[in-house]
C-alpha atoms as a PDB file:
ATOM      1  CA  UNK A   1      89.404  15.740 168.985  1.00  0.00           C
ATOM      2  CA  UNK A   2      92.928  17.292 168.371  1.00  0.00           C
ATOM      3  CA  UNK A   3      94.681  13.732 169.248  1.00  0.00           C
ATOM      4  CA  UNK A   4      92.513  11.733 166.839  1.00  0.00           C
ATOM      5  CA  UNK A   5      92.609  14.312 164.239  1.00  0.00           C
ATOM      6  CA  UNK A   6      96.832  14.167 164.505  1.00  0.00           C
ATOM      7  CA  UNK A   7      96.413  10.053 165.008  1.00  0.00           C
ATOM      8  CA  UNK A   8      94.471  10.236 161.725  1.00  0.00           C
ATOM      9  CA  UNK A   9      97.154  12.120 159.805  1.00  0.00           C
ATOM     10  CA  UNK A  10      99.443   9.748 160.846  1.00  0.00           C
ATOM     11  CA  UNK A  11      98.013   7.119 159.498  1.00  0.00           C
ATOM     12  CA  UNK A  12      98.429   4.915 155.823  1.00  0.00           C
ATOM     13  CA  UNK A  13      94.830   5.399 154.827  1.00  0.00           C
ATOM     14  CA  UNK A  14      95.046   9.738 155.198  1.00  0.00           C
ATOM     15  CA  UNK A  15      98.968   9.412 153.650  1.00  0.00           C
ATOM     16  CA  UNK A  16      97.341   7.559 150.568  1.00  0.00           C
ATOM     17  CA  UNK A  17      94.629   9.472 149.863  1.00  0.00           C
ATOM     18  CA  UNK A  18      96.368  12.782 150.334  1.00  0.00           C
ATOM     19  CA  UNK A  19      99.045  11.167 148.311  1.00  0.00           C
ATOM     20  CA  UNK A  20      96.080  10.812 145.907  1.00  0.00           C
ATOM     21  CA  UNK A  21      94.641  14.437 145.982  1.00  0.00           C
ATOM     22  CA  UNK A  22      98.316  15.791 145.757  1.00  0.00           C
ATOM     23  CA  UNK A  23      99.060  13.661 142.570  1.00  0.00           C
ATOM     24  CA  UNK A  24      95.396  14.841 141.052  1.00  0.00           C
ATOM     25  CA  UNK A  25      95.987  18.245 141.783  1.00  0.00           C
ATOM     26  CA  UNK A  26      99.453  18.549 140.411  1.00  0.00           C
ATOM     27  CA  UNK A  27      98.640  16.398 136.910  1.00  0.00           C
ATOM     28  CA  UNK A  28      95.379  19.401 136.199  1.00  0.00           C
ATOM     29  CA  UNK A  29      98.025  22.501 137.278  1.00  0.00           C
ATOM     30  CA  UNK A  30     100.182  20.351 134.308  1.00  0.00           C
ATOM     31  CA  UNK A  31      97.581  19.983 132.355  1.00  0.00           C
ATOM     32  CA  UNK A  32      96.256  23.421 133.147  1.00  0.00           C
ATOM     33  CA  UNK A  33     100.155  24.703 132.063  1.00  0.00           C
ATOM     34  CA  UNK A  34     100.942  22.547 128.804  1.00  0.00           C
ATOM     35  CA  UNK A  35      97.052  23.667 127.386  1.00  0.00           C
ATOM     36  CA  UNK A  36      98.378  27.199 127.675  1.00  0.00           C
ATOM     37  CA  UNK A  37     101.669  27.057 126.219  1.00  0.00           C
ATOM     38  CA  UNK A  38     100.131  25.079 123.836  1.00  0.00           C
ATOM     39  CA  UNK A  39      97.432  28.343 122.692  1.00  0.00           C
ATOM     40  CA  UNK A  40     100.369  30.737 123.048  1.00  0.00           C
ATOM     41  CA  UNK A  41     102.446  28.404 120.485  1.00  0.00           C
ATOM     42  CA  UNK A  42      99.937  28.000 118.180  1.00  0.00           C
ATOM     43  CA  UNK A  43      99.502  31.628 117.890  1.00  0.00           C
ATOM     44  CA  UNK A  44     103.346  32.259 117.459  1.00  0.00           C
ATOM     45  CA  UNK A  45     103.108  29.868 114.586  1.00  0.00           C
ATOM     46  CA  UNK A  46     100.049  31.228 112.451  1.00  0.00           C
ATOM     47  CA  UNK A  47     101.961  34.448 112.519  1.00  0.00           C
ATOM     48  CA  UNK A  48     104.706  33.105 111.403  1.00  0.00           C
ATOM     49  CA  UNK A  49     107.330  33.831 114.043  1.00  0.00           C
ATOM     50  CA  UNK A  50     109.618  31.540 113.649  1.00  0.00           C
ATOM     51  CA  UNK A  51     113.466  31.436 113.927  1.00  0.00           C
ATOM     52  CA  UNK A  52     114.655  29.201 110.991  1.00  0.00           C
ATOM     53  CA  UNK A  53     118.219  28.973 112.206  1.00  0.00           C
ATOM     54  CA  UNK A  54     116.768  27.720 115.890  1.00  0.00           C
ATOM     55  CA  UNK A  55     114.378  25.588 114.131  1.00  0.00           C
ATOM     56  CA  UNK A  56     117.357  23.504 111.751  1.00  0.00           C
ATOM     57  CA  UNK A  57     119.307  22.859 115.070  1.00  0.00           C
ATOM     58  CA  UNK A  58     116.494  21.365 116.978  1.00  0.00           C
ATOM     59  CA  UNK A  59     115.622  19.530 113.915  1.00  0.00           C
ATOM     60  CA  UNK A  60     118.981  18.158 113.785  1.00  0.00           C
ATOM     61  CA  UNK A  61     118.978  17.175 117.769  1.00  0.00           C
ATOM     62  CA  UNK A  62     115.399  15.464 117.482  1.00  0.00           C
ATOM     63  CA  UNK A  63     116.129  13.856 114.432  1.00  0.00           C
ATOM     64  CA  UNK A  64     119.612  12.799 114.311  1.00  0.00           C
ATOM     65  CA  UNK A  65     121.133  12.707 117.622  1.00  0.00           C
ATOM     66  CA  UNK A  66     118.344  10.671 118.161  1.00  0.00           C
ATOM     67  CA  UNK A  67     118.372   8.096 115.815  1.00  0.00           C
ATOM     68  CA  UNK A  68     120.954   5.627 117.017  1.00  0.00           C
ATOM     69  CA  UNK A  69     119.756   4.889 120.225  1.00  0.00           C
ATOM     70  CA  UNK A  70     116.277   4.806 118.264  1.00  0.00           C
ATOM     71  CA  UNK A  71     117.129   3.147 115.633  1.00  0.00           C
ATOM     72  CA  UNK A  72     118.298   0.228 118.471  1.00  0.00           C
ATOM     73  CA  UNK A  73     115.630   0.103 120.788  1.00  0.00           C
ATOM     74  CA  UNK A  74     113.071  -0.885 117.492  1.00  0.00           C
ATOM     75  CA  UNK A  75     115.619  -3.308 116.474  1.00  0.00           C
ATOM     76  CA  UNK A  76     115.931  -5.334 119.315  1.00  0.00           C
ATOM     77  CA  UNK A  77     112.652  -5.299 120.292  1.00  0.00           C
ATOM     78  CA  UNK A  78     111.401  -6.277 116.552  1.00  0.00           C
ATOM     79  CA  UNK A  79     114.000  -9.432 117.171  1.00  0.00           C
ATOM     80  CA  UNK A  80     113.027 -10.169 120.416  1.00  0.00           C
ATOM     81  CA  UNK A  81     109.243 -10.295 118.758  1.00  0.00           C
ATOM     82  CA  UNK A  82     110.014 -11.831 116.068  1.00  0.00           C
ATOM     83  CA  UNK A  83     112.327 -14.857 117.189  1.00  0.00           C
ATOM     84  CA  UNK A  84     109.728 -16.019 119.677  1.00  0.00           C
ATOM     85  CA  UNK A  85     106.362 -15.313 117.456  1.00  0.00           C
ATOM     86  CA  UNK A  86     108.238 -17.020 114.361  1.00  0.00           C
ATOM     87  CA  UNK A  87     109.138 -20.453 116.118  1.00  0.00           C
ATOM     88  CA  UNK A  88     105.418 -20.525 117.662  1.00  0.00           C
ATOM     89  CA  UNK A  89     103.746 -19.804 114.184  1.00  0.00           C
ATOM     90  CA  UNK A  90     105.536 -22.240 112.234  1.00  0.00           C
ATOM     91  CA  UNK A  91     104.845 -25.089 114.808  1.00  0.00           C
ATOM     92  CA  UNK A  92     101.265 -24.180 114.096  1.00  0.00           C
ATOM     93  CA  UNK A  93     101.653 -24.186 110.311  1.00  0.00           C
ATOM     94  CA  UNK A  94     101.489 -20.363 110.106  1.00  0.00           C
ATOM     95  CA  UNK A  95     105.211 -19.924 109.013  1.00  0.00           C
ATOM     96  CA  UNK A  96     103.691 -18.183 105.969  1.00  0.00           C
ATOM     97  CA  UNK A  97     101.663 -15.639 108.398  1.00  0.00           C
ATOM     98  CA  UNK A  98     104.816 -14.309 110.069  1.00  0.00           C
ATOM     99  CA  UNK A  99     106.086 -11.567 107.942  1.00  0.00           C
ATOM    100  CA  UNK A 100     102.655 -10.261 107.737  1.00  0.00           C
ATOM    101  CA  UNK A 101     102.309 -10.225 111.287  1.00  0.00           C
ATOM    102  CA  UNK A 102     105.843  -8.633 112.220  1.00  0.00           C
ATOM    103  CA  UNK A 103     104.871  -6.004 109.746  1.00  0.00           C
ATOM    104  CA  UNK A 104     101.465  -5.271 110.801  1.00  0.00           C
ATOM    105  CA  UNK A 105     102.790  -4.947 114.711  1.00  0.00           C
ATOM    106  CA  UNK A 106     105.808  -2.820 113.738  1.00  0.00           C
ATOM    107  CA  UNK A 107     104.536  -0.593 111.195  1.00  0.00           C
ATOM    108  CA  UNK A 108     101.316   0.119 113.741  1.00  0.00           C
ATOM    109  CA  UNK A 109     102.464  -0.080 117.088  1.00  0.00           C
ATOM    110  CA  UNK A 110     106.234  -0.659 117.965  1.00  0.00           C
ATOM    111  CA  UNK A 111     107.963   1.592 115.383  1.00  0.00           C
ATOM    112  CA  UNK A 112     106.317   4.458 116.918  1.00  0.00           C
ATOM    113  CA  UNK A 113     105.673   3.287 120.710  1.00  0.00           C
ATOM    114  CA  UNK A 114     108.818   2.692 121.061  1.00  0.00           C
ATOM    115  CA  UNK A 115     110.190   5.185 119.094  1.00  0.00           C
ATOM    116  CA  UNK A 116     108.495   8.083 121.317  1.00  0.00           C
ATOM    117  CA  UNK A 117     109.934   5.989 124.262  1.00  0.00           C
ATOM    118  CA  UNK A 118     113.785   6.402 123.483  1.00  0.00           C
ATOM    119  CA  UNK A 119     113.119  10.293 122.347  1.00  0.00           C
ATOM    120  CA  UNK A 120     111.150  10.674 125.865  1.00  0.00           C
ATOM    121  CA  UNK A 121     114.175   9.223 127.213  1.00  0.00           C
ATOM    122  CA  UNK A 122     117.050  11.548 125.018  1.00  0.00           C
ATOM    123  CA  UNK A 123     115.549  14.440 124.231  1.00  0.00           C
ATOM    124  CA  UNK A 124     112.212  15.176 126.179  1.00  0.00           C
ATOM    125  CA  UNK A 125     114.621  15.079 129.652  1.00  0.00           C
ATOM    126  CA  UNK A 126     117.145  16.861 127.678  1.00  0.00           C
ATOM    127  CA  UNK A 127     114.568  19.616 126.672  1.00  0.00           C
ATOM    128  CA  UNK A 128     112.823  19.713 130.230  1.00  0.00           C
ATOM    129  CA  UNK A 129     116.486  20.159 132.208  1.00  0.00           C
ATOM    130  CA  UNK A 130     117.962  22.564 129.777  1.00  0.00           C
ATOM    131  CA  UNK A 131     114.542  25.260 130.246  1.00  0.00           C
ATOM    132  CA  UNK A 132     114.229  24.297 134.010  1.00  0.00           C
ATOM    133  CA  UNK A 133     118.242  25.165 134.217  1.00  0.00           C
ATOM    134  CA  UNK A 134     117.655  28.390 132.542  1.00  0.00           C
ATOM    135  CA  UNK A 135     114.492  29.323 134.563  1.00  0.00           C
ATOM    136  CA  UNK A 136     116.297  28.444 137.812  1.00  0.00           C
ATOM    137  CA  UNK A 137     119.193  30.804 136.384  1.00  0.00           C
ATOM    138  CA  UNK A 138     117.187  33.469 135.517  1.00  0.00           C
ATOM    139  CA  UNK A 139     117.636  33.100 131.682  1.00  0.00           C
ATOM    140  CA  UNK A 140     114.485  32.946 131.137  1.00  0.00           C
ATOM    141  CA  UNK A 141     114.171  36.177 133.059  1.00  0.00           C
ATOM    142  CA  UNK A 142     116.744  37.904 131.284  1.00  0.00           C
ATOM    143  CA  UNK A 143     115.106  36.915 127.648  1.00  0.00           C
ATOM    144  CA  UNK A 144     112.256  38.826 128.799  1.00  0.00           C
ATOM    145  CA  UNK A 145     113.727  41.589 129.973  1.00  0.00           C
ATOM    146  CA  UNK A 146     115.388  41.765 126.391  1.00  0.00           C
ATOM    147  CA  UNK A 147     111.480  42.207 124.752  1.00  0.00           C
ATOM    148  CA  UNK A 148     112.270  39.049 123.540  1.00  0.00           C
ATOM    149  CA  UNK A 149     109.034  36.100 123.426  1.00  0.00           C
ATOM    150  CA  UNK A 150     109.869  33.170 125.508  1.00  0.00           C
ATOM    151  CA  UNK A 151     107.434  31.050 123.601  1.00  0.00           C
ATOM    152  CA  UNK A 152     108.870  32.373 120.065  1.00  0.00           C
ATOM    153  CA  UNK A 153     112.505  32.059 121.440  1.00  0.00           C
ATOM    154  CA  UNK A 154     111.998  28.487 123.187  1.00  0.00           C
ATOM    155  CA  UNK A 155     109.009  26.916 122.763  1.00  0.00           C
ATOM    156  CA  UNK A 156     108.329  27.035 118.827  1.00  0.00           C
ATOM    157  CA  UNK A 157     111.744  26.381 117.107  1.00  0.00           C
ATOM    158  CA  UNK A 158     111.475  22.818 119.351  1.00  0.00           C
ATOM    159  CA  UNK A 159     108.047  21.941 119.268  1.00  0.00           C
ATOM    160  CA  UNK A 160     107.875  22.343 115.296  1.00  0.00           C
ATOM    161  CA  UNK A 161     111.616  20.203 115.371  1.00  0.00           C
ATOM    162  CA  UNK A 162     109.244  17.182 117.142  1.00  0.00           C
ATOM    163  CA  UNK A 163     106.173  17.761 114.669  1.00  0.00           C
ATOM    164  CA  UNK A 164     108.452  17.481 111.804  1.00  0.00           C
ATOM    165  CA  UNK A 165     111.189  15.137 112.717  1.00  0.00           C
ATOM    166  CA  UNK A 166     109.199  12.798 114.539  1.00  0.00           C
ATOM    167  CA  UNK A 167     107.824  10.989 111.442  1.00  0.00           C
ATOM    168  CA  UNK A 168     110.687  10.452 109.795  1.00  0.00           C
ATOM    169  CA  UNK A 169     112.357   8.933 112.867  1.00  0.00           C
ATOM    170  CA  UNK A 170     109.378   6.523 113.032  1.00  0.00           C
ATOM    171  CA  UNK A 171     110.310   5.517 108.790  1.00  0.00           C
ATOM    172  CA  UNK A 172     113.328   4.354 109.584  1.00  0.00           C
ATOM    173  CA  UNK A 173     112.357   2.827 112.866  1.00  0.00           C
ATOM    174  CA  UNK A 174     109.969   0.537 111.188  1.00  0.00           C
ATOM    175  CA  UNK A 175     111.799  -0.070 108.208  1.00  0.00           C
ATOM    176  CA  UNK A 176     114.942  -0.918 110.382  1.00  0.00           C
ATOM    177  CA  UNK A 177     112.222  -3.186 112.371  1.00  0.00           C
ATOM    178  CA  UNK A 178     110.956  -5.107 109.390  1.00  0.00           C
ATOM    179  CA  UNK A 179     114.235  -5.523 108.987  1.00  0.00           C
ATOM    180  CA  UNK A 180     115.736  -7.272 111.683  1.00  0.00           C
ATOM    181  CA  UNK A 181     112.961  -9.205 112.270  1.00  0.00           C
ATOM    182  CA  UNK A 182     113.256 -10.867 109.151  1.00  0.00           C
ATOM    183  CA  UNK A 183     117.116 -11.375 110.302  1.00  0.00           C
ATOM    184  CA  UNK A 184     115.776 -12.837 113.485  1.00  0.00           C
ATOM    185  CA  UNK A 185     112.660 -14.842 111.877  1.00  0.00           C
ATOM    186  CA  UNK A 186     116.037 -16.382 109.320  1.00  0.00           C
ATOM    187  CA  UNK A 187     118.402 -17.607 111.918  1.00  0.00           C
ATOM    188  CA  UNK A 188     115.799 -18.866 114.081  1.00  0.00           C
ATOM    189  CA  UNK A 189     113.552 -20.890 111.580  1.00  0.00           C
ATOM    190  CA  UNK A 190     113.689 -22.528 108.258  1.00  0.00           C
ATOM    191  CA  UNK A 191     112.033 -19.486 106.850  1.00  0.00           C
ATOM    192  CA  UNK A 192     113.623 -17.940 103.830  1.00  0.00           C
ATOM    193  CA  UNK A 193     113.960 -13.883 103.749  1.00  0.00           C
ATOM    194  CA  UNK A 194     111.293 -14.311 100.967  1.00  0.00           C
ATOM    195  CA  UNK A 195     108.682 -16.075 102.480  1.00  0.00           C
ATOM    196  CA  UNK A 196     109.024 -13.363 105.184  1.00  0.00           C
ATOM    197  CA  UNK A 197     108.771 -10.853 102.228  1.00  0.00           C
ATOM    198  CA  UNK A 198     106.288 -12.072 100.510  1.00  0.00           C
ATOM    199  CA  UNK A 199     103.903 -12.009 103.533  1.00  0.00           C
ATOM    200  CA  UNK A 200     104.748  -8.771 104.986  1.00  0.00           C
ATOM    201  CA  UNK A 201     103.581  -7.233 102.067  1.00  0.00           C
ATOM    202  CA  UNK A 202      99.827  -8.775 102.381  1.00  0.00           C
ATOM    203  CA  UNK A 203      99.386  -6.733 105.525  1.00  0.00           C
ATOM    204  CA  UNK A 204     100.357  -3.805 104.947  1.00  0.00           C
ATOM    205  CA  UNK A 205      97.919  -0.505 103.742  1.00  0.00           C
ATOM    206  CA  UNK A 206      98.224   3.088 103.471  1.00  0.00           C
ATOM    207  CA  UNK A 207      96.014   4.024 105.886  1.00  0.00           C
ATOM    208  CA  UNK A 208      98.546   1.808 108.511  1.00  0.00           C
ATOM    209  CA  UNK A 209     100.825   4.127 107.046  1.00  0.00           C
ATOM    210  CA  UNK A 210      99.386   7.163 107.256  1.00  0.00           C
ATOM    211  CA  UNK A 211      98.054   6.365 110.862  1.00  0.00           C
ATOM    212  CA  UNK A 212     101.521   5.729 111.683  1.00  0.00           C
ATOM    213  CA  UNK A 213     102.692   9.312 110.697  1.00  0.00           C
ATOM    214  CA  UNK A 214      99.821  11.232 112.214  1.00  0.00           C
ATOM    215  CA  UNK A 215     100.540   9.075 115.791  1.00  0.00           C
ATOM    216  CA  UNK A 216     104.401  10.275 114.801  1.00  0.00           C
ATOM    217  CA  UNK A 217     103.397  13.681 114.053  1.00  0.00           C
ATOM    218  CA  UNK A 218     100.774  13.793 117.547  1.00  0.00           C
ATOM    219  CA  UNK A 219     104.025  12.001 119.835  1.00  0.00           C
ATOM    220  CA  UNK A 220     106.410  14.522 118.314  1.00  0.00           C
ATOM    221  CA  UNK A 221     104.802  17.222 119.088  1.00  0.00           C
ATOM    222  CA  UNK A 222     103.485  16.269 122.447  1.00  0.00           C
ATOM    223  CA  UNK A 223     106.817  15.462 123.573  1.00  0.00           C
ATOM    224  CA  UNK A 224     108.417  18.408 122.823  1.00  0.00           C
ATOM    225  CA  UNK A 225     105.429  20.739 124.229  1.00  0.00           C
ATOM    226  CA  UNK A 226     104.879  18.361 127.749  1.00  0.00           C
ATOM    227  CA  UNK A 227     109.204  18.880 127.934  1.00  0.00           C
ATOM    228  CA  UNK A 228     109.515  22.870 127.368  1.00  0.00           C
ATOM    229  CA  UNK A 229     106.479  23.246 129.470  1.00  0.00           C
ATOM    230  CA  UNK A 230     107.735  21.082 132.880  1.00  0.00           C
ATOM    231  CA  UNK A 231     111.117  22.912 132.623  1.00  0.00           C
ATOM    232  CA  UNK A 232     109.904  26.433 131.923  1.00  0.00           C
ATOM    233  CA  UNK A 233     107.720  26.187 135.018  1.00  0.00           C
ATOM    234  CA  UNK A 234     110.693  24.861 136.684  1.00  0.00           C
ATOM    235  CA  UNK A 235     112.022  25.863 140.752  1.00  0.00           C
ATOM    236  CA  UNK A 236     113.932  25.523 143.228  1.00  0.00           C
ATOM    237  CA  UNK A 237     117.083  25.353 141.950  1.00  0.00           C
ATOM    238  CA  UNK A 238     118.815  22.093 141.279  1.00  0.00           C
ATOM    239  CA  UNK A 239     116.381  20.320 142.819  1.00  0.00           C
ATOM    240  CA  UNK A 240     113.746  21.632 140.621  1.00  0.00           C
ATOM    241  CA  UNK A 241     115.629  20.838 137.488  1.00  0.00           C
ATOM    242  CA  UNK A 242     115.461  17.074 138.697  1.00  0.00           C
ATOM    243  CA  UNK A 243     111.924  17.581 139.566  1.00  0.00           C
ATOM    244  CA  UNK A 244     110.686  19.209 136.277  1.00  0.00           C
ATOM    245  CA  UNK A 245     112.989  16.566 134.258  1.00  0.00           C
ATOM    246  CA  UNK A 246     111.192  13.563 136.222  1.00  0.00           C
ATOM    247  CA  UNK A 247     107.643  15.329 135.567  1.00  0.00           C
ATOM    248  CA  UNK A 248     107.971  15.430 131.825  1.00  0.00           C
ATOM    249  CA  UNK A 249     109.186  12.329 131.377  1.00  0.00           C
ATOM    250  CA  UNK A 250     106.488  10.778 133.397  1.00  0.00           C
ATOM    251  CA  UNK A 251     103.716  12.828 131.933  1.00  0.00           C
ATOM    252  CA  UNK A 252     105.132  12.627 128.350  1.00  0.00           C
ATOM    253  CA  UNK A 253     105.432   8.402 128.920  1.00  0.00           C
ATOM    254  CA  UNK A 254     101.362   8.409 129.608  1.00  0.00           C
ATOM    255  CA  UNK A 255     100.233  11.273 126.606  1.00  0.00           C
ATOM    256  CA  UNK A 256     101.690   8.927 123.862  1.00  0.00           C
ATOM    257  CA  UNK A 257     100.419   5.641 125.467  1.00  0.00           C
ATOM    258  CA  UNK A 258      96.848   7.839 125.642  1.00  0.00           C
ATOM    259  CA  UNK A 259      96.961   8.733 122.209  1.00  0.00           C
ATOM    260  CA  UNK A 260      98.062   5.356 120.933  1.00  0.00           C
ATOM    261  CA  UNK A 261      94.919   4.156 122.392  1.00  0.00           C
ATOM    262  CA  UNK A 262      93.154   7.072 121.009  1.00  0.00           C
ATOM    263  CA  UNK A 263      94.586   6.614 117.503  1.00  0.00           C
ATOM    264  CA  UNK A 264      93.774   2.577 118.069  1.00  0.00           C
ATOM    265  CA  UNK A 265      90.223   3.181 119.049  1.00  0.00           C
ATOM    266  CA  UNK A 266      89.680   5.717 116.109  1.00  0.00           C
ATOM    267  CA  UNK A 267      91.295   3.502 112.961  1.00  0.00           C
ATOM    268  CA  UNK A 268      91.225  -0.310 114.037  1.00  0.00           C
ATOM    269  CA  UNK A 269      88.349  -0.834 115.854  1.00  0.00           C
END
């Protein structure tokens, strides 16, 4: 019995499925985690600790440090989109269509997907390595040996920078979109910049705009919270500050692509 139980555990079908159970388990101890931080923030900010001078820095790091490599992610994807959709639609006789659709798919979808992708990239990993860095330093240790709120002193200040940043990095995004795709939809067709104007106007309503800011405002936030959380709970030393970096960028890349399809099965369908 003792050989076939160690022949078993050597084998693909017991590595996968404890693979499985190990993934499972660790995503509900996240989930477990980022639910309680999340309680413990929300109380911090109904009683109104908050430190202003934190909060304007982190504001300024998720908003503007962010924005160019934002700003050219939407871009080029909106003229990637746009110069092959464009060429299709006006062989069909739906030239006039084209503006509407670029600015239906950018104001809904890409502005903000990809939008929470390149701040997931810059400043969710920067958020998760600089808490797992001060955990496995014993910062984090320290501030509470001060008296001082780790949640107050870390967690709030950045979170609120993501709720309220996050939308207006999405504005430009989309307007910087709608933009280059009518660039791209110009040089690649006989379409004038009004035609593409004149049409992207038809598609566009407020509640795509204000759907658009709540998805910024839920991404923004989610971000931030999914980041602190990984690298507070950090160990290990350096090896743990890779880990918890990896984790939030992982689990923050599937919350915003589950509430985009949230948000798409609540408004559009």
């Amino acid at each position: 019995m003792g050989a076939l139980q160690k022949y078993y555990k050597q084998s693909a079908t017991y590595k996968i499925f404890s693979g499985i159970l190990t993934h499972c388990a660790d995503f509900l101890d996240t989930l477990g985690k980022i639910s309680i931080k999340g309680m413990q923030l929300l109380k911090a900010v109904l009683t109104a600790k908050i430190d202003k001078k934190e909060l304007i820095e982190q504001c300024e790091r998720f908003g503007v440090s962010s924005l160019p490599i934002t700003l050219s992610i939407v871009g080029m994807t909106s003229v990637i989109v746009s110069s092959q959709v464009a060429n299709e639609m006006v062989k069909q006789g739906g030239g006039h269509l084209v503006g509407l659709l670029m600015t239906m798919l950018i104001v809904r979808e890409v502005g903000a997907i990809m939008s929470g992708f390149a701040i997931i990239s810059m400043i969710g990993s920067s958020l998760a390595s600089e808490l797992a860095t001060m955990r496995v330093t014993e910062q984090i240790d320290a501030v509470k040996v001060l008296k001082v709120n780790p949640v107050e002193y870390l967690f709030v200040p950045r979170v609120l920078s993501g709720i309220l940043m996050m939308p207006l990095v999405v504005i430009l995004a989309s307007v910087v979109g709608v933009l280059t795709g009518a660039v791209a939809t110009a040089l690649t067709t006989d379409l004038s910049f009004r035609a593409y104007f004149d049409s992207a106007w038809l598609g566009v309503y407020m509640k795509d705009l204000s759907v658009s800011l709540l998805k910024a405002v839920a991404f923004g936030g989610t971000i931030a919270l999914i980041s602190c959380t990984c690298g507070y709970y950090a160990s290990g030393g350096a090896k743990g500050v890779g880990i918890a970096t990896t984790k939030a960028v992982v689990w923050s890349f599937v919350a915003i692509v589950i509430w985009d399809m949230i948000f798409a099965l609540a408004f559009f369908f």
